[in-house]
PDB file of N, CA and C in Angstrom:
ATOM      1  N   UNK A   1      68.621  -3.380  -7.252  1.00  0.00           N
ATOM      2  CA  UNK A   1      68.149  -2.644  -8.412  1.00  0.00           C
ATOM      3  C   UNK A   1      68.642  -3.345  -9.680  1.00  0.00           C
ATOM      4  N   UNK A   2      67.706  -3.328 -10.432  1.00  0.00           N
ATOM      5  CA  UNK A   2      68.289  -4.333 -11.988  1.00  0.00           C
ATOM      6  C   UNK A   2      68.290  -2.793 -12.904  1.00  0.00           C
ATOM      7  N   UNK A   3      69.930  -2.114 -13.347  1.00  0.00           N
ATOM      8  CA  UNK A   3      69.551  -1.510 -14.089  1.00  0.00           C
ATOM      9  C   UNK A   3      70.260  -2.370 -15.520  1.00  0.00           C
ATOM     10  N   UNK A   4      69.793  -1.247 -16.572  1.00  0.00           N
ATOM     11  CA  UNK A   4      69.942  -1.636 -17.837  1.00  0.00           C
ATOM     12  C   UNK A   4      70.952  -0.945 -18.149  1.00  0.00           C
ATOM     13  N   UNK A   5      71.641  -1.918 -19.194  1.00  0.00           N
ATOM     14  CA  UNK A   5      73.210  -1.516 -20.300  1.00  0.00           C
ATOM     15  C   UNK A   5      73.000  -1.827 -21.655  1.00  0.00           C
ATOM     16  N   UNK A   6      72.665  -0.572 -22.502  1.00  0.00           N
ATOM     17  CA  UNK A   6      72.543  -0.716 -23.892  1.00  0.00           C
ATOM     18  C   UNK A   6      73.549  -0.363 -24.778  1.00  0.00           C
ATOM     19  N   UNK A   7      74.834  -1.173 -24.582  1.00  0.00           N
ATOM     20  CA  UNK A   7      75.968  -0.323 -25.565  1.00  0.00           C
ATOM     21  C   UNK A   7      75.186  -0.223 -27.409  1.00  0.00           C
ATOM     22  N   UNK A   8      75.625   0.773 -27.509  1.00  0.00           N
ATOM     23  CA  UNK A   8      75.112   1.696 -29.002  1.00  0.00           C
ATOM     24  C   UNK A   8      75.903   1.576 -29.704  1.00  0.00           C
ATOM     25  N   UNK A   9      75.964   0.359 -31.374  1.00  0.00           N
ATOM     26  CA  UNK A   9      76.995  -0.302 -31.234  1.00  0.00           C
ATOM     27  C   UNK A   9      76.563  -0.009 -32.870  1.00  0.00           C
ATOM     28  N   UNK A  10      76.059   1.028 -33.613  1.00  0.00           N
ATOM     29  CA  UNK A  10      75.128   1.906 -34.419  1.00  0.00           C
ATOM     30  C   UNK A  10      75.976   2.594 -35.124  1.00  0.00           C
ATOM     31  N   UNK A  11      77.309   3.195 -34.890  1.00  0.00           N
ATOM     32  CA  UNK A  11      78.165   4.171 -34.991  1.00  0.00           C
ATOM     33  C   UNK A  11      79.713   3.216 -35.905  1.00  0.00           C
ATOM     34  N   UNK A  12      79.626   1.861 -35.212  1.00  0.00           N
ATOM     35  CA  UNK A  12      81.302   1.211 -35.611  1.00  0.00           C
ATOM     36  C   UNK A  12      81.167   1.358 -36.811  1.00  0.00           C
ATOM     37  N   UNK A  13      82.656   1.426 -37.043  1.00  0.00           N
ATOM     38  CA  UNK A  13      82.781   1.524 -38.743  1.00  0.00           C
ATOM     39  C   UNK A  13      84.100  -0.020 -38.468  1.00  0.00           C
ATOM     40  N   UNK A  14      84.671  -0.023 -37.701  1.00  0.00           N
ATOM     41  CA  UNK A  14      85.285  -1.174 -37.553  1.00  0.00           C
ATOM     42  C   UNK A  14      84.954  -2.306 -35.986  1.00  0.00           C
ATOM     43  N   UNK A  15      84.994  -3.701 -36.332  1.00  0.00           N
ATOM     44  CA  UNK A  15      85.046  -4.399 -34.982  1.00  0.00           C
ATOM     45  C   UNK A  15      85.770  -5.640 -35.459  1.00  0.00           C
ATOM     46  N   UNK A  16      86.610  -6.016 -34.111  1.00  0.00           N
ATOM     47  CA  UNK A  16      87.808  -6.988 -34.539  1.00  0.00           C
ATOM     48  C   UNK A  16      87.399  -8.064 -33.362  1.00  0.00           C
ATOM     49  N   UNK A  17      87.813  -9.076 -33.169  1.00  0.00           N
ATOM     50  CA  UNK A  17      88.098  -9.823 -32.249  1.00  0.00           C
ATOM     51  C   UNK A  17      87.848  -9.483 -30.602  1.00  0.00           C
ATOM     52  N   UNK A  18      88.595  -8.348 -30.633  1.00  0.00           N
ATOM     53  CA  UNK A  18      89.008  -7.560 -29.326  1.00  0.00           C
ATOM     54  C   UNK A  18      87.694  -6.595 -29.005  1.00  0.00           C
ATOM     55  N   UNK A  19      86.756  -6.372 -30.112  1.00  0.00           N
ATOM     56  CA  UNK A  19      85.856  -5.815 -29.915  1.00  0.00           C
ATOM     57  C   UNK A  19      84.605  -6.889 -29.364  1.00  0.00           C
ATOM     58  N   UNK A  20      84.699  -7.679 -30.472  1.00  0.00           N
ATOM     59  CA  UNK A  20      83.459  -8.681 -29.890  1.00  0.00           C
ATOM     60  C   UNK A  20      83.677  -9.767 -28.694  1.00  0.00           C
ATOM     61  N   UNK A  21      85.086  -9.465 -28.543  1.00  0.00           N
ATOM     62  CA  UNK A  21      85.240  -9.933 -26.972  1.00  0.00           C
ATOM     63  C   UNK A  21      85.107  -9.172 -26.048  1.00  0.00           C
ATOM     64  N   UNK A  22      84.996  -7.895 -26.242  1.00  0.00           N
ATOM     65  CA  UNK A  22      84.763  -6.699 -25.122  1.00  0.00           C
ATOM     66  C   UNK A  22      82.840  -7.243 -24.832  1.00  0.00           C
ATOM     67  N   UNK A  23      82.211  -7.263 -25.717  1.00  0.00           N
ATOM     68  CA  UNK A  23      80.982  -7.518 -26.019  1.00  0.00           C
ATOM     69  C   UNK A  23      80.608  -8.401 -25.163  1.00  0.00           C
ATOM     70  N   UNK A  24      81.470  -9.814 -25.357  1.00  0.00           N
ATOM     71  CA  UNK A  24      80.791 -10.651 -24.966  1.00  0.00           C
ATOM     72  C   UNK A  24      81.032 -10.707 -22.937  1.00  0.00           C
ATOM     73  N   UNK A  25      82.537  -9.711 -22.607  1.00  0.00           N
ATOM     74  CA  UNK A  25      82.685  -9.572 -21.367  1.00  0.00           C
ATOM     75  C   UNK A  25      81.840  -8.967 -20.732  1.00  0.00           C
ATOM     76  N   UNK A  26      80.942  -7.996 -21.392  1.00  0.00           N
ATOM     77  CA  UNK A  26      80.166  -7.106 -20.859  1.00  0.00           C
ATOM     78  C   UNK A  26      78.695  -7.956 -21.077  1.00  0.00           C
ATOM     79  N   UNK A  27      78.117  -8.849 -21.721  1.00  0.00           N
ATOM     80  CA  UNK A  27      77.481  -9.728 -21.505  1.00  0.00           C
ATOM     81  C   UNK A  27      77.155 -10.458 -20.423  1.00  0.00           C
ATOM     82  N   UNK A  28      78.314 -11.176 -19.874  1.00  0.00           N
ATOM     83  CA  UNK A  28      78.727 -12.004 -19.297  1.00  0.00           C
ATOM     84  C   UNK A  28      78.614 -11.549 -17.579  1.00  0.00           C
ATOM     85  N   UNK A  29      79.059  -9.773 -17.457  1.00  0.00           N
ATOM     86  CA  UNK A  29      79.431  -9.310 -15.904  1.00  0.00           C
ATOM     87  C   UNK A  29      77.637  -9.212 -15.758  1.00  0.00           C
ATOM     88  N   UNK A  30      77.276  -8.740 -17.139  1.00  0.00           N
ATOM     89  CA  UNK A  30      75.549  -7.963 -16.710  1.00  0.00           C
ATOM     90  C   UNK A  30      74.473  -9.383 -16.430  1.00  0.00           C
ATOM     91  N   UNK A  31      75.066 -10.690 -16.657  1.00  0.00           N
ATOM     92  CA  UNK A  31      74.496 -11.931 -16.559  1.00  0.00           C
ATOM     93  C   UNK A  31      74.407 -12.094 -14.684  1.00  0.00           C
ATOM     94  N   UNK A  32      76.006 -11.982 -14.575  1.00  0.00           N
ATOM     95  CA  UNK A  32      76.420 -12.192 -13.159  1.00  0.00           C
ATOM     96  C   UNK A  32      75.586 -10.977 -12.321  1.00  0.00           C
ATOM     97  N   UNK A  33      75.598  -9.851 -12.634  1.00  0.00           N
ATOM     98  CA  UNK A  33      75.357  -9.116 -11.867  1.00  0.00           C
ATOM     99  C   UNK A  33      73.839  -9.104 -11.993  1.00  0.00           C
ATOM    100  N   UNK A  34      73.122 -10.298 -12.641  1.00  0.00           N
ATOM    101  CA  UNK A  34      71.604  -9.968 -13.185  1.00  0.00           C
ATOM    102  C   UNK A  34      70.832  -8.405 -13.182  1.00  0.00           C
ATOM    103  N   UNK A  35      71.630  -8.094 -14.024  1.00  0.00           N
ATOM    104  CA  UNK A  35      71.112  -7.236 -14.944  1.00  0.00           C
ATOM    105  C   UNK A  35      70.744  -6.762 -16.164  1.00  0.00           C
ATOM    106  N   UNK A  36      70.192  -6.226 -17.052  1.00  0.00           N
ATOM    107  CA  UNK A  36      69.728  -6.631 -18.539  1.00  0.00           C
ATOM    108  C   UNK A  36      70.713  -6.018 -19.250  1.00  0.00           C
ATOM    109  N   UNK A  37      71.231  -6.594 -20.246  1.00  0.00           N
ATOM    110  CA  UNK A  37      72.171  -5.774 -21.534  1.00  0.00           C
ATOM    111  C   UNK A  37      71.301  -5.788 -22.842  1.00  0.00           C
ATOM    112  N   UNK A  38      71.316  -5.366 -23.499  1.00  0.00           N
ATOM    113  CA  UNK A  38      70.803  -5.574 -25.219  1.00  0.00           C
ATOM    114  C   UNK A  38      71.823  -4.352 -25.751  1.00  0.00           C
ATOM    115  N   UNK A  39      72.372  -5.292 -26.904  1.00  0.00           N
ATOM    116  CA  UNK A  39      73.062  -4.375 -27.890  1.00  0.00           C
ATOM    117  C   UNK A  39      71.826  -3.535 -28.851  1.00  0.00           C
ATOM    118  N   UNK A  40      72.542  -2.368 -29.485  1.00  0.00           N
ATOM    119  CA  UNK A  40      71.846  -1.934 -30.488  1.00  0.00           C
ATOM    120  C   UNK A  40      72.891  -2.006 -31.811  1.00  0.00           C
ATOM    121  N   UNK A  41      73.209  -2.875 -32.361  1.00  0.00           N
ATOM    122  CA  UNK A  41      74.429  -2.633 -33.416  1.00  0.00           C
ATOM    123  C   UNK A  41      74.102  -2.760 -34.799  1.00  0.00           C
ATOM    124  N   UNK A  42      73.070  -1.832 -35.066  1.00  0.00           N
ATOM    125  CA  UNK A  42      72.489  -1.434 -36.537  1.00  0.00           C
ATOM    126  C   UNK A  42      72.286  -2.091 -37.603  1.00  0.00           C
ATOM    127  N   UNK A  43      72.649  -1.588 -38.475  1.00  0.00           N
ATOM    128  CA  UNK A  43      72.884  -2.427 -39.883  1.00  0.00           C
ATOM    129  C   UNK A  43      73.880  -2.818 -40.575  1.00  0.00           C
ATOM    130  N   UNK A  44      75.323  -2.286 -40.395  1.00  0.00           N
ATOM    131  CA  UNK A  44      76.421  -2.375 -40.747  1.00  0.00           C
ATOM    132  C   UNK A  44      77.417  -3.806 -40.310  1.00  0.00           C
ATOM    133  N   UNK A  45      78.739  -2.787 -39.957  1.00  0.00           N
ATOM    134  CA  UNK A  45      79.705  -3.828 -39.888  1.00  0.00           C
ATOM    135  C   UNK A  45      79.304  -4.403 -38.504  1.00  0.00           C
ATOM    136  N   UNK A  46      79.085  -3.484 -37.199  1.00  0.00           N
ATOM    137  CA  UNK A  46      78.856  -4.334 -36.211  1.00  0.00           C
ATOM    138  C   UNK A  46      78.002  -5.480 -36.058  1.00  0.00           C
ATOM    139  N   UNK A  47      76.864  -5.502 -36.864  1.00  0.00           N
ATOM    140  CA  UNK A  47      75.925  -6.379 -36.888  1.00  0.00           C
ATOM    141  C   UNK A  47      76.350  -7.847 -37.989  1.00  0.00           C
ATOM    142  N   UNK A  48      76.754  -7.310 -39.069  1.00  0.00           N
ATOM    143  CA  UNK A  48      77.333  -8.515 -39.885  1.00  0.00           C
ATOM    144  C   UNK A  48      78.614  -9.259 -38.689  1.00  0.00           C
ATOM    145  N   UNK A  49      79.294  -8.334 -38.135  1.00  0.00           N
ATOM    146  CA  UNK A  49      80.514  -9.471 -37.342  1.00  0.00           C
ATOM    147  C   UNK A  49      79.916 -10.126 -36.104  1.00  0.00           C
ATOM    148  N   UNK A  50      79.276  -9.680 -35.602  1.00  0.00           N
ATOM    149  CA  UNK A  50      78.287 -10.151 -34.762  1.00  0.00           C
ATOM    150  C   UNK A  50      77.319 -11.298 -34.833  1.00  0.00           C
ATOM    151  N   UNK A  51      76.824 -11.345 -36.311  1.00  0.00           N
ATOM    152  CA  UNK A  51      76.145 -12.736 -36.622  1.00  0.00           C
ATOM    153  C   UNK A  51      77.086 -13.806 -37.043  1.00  0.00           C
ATOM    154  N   UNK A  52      78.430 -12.935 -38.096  1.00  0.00           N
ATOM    155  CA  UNK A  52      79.127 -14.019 -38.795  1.00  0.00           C
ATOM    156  C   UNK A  52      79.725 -15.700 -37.371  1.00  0.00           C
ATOM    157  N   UNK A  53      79.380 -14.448 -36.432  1.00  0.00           N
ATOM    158  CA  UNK A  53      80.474 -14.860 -35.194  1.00  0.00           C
ATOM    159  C   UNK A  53      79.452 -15.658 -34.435  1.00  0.00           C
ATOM    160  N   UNK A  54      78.398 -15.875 -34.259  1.00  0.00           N
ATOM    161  CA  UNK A  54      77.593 -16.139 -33.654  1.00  0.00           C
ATOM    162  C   UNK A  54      77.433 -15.682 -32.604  1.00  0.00           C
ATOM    163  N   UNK A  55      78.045 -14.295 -32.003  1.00  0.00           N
ATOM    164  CA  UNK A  55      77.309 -13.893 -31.131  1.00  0.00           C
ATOM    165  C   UNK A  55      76.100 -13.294 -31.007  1.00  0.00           C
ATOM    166  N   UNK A  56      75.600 -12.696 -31.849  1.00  0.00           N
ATOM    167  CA  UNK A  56      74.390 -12.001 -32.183  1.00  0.00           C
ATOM    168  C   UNK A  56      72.759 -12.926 -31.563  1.00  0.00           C
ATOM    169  N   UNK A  57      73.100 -14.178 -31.984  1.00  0.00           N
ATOM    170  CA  UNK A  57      72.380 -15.282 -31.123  1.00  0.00           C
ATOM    171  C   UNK A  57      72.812 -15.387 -29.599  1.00  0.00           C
ATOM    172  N   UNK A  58      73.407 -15.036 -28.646  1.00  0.00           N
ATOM    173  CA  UNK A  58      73.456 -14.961 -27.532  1.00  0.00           C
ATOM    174  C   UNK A  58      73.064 -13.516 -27.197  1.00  0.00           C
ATOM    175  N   UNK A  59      73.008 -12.561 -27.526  1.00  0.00           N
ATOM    176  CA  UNK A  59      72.551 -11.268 -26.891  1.00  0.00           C
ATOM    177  C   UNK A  59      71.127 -10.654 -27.346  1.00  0.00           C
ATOM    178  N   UNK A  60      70.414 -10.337 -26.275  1.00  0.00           N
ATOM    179  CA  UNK A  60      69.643  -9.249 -26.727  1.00  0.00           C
ATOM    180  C   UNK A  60      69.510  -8.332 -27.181  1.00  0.00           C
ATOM    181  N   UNK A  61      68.626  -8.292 -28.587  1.00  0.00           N
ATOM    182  CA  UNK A  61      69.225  -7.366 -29.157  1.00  0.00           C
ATOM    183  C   UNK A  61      68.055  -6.340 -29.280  1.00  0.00           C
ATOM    184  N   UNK A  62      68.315  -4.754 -28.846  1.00  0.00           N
ATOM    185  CA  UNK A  62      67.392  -3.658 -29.178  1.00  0.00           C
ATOM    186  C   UNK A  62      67.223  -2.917 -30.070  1.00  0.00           C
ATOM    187  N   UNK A  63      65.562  -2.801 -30.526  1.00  0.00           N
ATOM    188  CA  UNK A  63      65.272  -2.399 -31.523  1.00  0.00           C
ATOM    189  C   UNK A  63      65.408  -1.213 -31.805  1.00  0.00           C
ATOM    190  N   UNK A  64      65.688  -0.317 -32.638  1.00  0.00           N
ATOM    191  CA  UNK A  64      66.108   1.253 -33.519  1.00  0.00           C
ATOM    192  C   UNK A  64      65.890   1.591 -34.191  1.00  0.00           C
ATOM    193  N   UNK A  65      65.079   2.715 -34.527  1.00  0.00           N
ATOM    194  CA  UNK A  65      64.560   3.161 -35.966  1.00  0.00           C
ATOM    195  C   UNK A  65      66.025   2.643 -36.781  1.00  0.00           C
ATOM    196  N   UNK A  66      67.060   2.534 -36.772  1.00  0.00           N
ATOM    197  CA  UNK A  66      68.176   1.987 -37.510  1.00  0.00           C
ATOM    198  C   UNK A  66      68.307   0.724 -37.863  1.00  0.00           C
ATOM    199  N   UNK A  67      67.552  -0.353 -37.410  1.00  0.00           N
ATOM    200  CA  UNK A  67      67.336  -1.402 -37.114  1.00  0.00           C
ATOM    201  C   UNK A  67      66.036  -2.019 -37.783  1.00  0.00           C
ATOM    202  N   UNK A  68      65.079  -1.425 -37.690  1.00  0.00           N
ATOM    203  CA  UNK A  68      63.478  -1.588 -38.404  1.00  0.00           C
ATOM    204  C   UNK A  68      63.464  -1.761 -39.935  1.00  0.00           C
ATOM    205  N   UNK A  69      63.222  -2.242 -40.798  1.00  0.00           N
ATOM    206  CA  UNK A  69      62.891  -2.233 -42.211  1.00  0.00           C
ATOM    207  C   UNK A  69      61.918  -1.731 -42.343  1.00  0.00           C
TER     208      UNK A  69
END
């Protein structure tokens, strides 16, 4: 069964290091375990640390009325 993992990432008001390494671990198991991940991490801080970092280019990312212009 391929299920799906959409952490909802819409809500942070803070993300550090330790966060976008949680991110990228949970990336990484749903790769191994071929299964699909896509973040949803809005408009805010999660999404600015996420690009600054270049991870934002490795994950799929899902779309959200929070997300849409």
């Amino acid at each position: 069964m391929n299920r799906q993992h959409e952490p909802d990432l819409r809500r942070v008001t803070f993300l550090d290091s330790s966060g976008v390494h949680a991110v990228l671990r949970a990336h990484r198991r749903s790769r191994e375990l071929k299964r699909y991940m896509a973040v949803m991490p809005g408009k805010d801080v999660s999404r600015r640390i996420l690009e600054l970092t270049g991870v934002l280019d490795l994950l799929e990312v899902e779309p959200t009325q929070a997300t849409v212009v």
